[in-house]
C-alpha atoms as a PDB file:
ATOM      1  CA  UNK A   1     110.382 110.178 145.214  1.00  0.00           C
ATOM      2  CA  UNK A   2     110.622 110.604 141.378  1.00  0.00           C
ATOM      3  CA  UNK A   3     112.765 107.284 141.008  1.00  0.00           C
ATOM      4  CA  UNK A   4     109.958 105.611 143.338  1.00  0.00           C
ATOM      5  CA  UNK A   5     107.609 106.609 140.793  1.00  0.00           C
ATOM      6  CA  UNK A   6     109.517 105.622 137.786  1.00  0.00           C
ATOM      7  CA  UNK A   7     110.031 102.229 139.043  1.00  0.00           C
ATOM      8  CA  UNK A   8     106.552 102.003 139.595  1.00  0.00           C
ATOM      9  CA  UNK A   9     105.447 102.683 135.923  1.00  0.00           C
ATOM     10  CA  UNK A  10     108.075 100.635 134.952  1.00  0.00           C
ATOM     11  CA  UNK A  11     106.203  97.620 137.150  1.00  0.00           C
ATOM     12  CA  UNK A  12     103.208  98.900 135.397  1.00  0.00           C
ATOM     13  CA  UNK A  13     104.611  98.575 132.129  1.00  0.00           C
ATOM     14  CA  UNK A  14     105.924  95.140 132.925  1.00  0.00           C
ATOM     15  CA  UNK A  15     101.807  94.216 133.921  1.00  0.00           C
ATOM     16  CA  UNK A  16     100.719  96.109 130.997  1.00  0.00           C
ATOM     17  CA  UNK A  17     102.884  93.432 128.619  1.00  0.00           C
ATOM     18  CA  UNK A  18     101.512  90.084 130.812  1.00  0.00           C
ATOM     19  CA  UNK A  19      97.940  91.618 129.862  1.00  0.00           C
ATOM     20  CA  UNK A  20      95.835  89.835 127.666  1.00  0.00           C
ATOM     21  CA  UNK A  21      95.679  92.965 125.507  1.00  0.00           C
ATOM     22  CA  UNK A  22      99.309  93.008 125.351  1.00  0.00           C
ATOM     23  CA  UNK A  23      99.908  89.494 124.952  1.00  0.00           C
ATOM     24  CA  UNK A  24      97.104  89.347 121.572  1.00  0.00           C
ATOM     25  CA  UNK A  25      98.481  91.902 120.167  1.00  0.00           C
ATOM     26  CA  UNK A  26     101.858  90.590 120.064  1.00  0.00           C
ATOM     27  CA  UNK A  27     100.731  87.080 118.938  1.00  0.00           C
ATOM     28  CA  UNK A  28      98.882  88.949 116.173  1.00  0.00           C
ATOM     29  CA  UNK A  29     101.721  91.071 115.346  1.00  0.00           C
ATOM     30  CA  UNK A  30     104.132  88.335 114.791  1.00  0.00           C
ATOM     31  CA  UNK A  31     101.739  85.978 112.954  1.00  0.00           C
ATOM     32  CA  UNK A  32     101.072  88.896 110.450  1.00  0.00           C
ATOM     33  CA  UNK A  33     104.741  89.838 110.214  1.00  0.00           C
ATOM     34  CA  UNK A  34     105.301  86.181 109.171  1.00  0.00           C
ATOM     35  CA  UNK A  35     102.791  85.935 106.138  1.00  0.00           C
ATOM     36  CA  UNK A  36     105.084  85.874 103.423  1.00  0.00           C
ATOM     37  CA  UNK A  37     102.148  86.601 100.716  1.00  0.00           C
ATOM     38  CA  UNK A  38     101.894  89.400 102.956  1.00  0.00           C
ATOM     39  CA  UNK A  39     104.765  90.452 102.928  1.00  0.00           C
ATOM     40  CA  UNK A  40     105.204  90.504  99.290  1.00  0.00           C
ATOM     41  CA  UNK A  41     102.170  92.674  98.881  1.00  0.00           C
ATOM     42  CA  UNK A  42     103.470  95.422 101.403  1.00  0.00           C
ATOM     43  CA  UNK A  43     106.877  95.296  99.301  1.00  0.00           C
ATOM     44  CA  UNK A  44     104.721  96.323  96.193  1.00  0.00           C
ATOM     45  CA  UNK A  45     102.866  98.913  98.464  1.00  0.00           C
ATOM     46  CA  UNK A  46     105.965 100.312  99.571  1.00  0.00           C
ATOM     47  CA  UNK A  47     107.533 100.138  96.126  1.00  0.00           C
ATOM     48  CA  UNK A  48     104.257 102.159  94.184  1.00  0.00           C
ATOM     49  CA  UNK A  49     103.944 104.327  97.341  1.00  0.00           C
ATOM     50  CA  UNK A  50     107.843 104.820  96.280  1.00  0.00           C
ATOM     51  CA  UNK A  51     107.201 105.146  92.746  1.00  0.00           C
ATOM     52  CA  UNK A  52     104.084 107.744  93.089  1.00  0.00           C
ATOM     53  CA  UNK A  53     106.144 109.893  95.630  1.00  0.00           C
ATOM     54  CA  UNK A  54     109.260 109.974  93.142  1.00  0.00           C
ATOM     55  CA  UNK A  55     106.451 111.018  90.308  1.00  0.00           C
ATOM     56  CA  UNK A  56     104.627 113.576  92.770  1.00  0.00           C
ATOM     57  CA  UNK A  57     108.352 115.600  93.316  1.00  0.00           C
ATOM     58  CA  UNK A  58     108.805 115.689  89.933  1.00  0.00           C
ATOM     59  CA  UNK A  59     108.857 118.916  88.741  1.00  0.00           C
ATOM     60  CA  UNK A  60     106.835 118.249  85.466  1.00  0.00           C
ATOM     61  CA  UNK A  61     105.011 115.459  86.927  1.00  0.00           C
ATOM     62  CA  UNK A  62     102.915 113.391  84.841  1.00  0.00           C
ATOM     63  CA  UNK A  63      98.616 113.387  85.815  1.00  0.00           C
ATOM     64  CA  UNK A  64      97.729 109.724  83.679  1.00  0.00           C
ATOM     65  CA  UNK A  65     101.354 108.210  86.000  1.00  0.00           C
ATOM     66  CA  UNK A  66     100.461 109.689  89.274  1.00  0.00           C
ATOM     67  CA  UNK A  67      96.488 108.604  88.917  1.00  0.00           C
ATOM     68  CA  UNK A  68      97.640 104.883  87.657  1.00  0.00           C
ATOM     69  CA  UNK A  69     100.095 104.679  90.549  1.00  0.00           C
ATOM     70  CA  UNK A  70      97.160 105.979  93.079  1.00  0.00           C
ATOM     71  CA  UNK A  71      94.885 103.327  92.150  1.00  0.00           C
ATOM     72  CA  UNK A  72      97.940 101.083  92.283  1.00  0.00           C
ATOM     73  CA  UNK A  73      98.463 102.106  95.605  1.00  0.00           C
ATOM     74  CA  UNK A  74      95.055 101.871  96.819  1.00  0.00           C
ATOM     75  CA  UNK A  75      94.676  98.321  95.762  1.00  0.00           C
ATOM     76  CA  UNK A  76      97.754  97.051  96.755  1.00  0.00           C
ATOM     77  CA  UNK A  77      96.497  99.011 100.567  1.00  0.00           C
ATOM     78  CA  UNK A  78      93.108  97.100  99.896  1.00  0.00           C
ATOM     79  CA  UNK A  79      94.447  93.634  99.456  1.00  0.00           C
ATOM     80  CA  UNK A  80      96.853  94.343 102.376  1.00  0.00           C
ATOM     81  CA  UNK A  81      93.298  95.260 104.690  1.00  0.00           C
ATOM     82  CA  UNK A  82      91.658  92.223 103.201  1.00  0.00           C
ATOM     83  CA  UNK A  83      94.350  89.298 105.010  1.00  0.00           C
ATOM     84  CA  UNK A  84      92.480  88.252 108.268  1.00  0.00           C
ATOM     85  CA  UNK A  85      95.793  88.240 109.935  1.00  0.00           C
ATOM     86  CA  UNK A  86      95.953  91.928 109.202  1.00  0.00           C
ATOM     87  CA  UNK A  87      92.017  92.630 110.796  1.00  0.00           C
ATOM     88  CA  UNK A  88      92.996  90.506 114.016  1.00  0.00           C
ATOM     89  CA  UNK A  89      96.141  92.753 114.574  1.00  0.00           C
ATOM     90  CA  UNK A  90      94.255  95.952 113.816  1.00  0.00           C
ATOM     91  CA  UNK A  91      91.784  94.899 116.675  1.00  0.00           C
ATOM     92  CA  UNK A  92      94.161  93.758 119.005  1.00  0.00           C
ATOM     93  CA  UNK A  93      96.002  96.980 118.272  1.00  0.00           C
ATOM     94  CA  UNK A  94      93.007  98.878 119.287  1.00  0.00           C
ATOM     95  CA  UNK A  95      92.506  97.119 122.241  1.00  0.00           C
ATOM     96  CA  UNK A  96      95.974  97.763 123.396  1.00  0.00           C
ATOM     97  CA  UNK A  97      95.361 101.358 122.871  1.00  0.00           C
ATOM     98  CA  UNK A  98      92.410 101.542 124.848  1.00  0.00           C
ATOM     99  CA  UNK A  99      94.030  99.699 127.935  1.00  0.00           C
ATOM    100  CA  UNK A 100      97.013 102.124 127.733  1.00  0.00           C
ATOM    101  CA  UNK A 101      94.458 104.641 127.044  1.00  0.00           C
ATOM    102  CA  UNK A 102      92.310 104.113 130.346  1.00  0.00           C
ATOM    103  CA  UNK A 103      95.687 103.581 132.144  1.00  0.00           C
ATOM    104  CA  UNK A 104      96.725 106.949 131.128  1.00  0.00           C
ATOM    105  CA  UNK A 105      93.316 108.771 131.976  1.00  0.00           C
ATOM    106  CA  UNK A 106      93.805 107.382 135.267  1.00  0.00           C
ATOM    107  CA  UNK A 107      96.874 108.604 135.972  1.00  0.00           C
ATOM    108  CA  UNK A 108      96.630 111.808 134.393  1.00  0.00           C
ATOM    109  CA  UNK A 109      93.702 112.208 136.614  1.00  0.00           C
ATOM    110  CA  UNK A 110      95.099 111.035 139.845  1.00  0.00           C
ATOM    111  CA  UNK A 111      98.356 113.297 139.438  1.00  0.00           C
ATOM    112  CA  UNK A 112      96.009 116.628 139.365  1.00  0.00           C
ATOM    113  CA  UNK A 113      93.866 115.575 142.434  1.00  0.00           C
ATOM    114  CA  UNK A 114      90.854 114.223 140.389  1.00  0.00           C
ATOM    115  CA  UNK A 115      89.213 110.570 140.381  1.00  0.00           C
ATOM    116  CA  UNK A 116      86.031 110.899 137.797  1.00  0.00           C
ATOM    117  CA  UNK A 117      83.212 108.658 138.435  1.00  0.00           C
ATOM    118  CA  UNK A 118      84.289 107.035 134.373  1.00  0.00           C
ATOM    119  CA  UNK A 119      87.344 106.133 135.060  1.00  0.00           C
ATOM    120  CA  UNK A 120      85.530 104.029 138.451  1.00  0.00           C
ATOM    121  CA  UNK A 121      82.444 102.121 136.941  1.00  0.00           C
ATOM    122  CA  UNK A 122      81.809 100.897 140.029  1.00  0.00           C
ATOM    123  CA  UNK A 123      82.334 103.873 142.131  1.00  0.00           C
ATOM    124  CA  UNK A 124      79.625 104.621 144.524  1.00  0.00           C
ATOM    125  CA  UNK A 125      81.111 107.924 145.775  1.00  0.00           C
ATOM    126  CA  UNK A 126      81.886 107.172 149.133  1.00  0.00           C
ATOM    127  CA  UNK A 127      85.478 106.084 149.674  1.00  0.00           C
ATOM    128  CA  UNK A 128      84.602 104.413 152.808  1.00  0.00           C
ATOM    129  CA  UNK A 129      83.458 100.881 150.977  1.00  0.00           C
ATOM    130  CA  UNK A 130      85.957 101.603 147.976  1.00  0.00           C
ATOM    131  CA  UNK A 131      88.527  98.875 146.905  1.00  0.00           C
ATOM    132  CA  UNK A 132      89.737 100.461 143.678  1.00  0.00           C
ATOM    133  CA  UNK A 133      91.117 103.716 144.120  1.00  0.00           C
ATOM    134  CA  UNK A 134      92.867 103.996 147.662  1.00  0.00           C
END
Protein backbone atom coordinates (compact mmCIF):
# COMPACT_ATOMS: atom_id res chain seq x y z
CA UNK A 1 0.00 0.00 0.00
CA UNK A 2 2.75 2.57 0.88
CA UNK A 3 4.41 2.23 -2.71
CA UNK A 4 0.67 2.69 -4.11
CA UNK A 5 0.67 5.83 -2.35
CA UNK A 6 4.03 7.05 -3.27
CA UNK A 7 3.39 6.57 -6.84
CA UNK A 8 0.41 8.43 -6.46
CA UNK A 9 2.07 11.69 -5.10
CA UNK A 10 4.56 11.19 -7.47
CA UNK A 11 1.53 11.45 -10.33
CA UNK A 12 0.53 14.36 -8.28
CA UNK A 13 3.73 15.94 -8.43
CA UNK A 14 3.99 15.30 -12.13
CA UNK A 15 0.21 17.40 -12.37
CA UNK A 16 1.44 19.82 -9.93
CA UNK A 17 4.48 20.79 -12.63
CA UNK A 18 1.82 20.82 -15.92
CA UNK A 19 -0.13 23.44 -13.61
CA UNK A 20 -0.34 26.81 -14.65
CA UNK A 21 1.15 27.79 -11.29
CA UNK A 22 3.96 25.58 -11.92
CA UNK A 23 4.48 26.28 -15.40
CA UNK A 24 4.62 30.59 -14.55
CA UNK A 25 6.73 30.17 -12.15
CA UNK A 26 9.24 28.39 -14.06
CA UNK A 27 8.95 30.73 -17.10
CA UNK A 28 9.51 33.52 -14.56
CA UNK A 29 12.30 31.84 -12.93
CA UNK A 30 14.31 31.33 -15.98
CA UNK A 31 13.61 34.74 -17.57
CA UNK A 32 14.94 36.35 -14.27
CA UNK A 33 17.89 33.97 -14.03
CA UNK A 34 18.79 35.21 -17.55
CA UNK A 35 18.92 39.10 -16.91
CA UNK A 36 22.43 39.65 -17.04
CA UNK A 37 22.08 43.35 -15.41
CA UNK A 38 20.56 41.22 -12.94
CA UNK A 39 22.78 39.17 -12.46
CA UNK A 40 25.52 41.56 -12.01
CA UNK A 41 23.65 43.30 -9.27
CA UNK A 42 23.10 40.00 -7.18
CA UNK A 43 27.03 39.40 -7.68
CA UNK A 44 27.54 42.83 -5.85
CA UNK A 45 24.80 41.75 -3.28
CA UNK A 46 26.45 38.64 -2.66
CA UNK A 47 29.90 40.22 -2.67
CA UNK A 48 28.86 43.28 0.18
CA UNK A 49 26.65 40.66 1.93
CA UNK A 50 30.29 38.84 1.80
CA UNK A 51 32.18 41.78 2.71
CA UNK A 52 29.77 42.93 5.79
CA UNK A 53 29.74 39.25 7.15
CA UNK A 54 33.72 39.08 6.96
CA UNK A 55 33.57 42.72 8.89
CA UNK A 56 30.72 41.49 11.40
CA UNK A 57 33.25 38.25 12.58
CA UNK A 58 35.83 40.43 13.03
CA UNK A 59 36.85 40.55 16.32
CA UNK A 60 37.48 44.40 16.49
CA UNK A 61 34.99 45.12 13.94
CA UNK A 62 34.69 48.46 12.61
CA UNK A 63 30.84 50.49 13.30
CA UNK A 64 31.39 53.46 10.19
CA UNK A 65 32.47 49.78 7.71
CA UNK A 66 29.71 47.60 8.89
CA UNK A 67 26.93 50.65 8.64
CA UNK A 68 28.41 51.68 4.97
CA UNK A 69 28.31 48.04 3.91
CA UNK A 70 24.52 47.75 5.40
CA UNK A 71 23.29 50.49 3.39
CA UNK A 72 25.35 48.95 0.60
CA UNK A 73 23.59 45.94 1.05
CA UNK A 74 20.23 47.27 1.32
CA UNK A 75 20.45 49.10 -1.92
CA UNK A 76 22.02 46.69 -3.88
CA UNK A 77 18.66 44.25 -2.24
CA UNK A 78 16.47 47.33 -3.36
CA UNK A 79 17.57 47.59 -6.93
CA UNK A 80 17.46 43.75 -7.09
CA UNK A 81 13.33 44.10 -5.82
CA UNK A 82 12.92 46.93 -8.26
CA UNK A 83 13.56 44.55 -11.87
CA UNK A 84 9.95 43.58 -12.96
CA UNK A 85 11.31 40.24 -13.83
CA UNK A 86 12.12 39.85 -10.17
CA UNK A 87 8.17 41.02 -8.95
CA UNK A 88 6.64 38.51 -11.63
CA UNK A 89 8.74 35.59 -10.12
CA UNK A 90 8.02 36.62 -6.55
CA UNK A 91 4.22 36.33 -7.48
CA UNK A 92 4.38 33.36 -9.36
CA UNK A 93 6.42 31.99 -6.48
CA UNK A 94 3.62 32.73 -4.20
CA UNK A 95 1.19 31.27 -6.20
CA UNK A 96 3.04 28.06 -6.40
CA UNK A 97 3.14 28.02 -2.71
CA UNK A 98 -0.37 28.41 -2.23
CA UNK A 99 -1.31 25.52 -4.75
CA UNK A 100 1.18 23.22 -2.93
CA UNK A 101 -0.12 24.79 0.10
CA UNK A 102 -3.95 23.85 -0.45
CA UNK A 103 -2.65 20.49 -1.85
CA UNK A 104 -1.01 19.81 1.36
CA UNK A 105 -4.02 20.95 3.67
CA UNK A 106 -5.91 18.53 1.79
CA UNK A 107 -4.03 15.78 2.29
CA UNK A 108 -2.98 16.37 5.67
CA UNK A 109 -6.61 16.51 6.32
CA UNK A 110 -7.78 13.51 4.48
CA UNK A 111 -4.96 11.22 6.11
CA UNK A 112 -6.47 12.01 9.81
CA UNK A 113 -10.17 11.36 8.79
CA UNK A 114 -11.13 15.09 8.32
CA UNK A 115 -12.56 16.97 5.09
CA UNK A 116 -13.19 20.83 6.36
CA UNK A 117 -15.85 22.67 4.64
CA UNK A 118 -12.44 25.34 3.40
CA UNK A 119 -10.67 23.09 1.84
CA UNK A 120 -14.39 22.23 -0.31
CA UNK A 121 -15.79 25.74 -1.37
CA UNK A 122 -18.39 24.15 -2.85
CA UNK A 123 -19.22 21.59 -0.34
CA UNK A 124 -22.79 21.39 0.59
CA UNK A 125 -22.33 18.77 3.35
CA UNK A 126 -24.02 15.98 2.03
CA UNK A 127 -21.76 13.54 0.21
CA UNK A 128 -24.59 12.17 -1.67
CA UNK A 129 -24.43 15.05 -4.64
CA UNK A 130 -20.53 15.50 -4.02
CA UNK A 131 -18.06 15.26 -7.02
CA UNK A 132 -14.92 16.51 -5.28
CA UNK A 133 -14.00 14.56 -2.44
CA UNK A 134 -15.03 10.78 -2.98
Amino acid sequence: MNKEIMEMAKDLGIKIQKSKEFLDFKLLKEEMDSDEKLASIRKDFDSIKNSLNEEISKENSDRDKIKKLSDELRDAYDKINNFESVCKYEDAKKNLNVLVNEVNTVINESAYGKFYQSSFASCSGSCESCEGCH
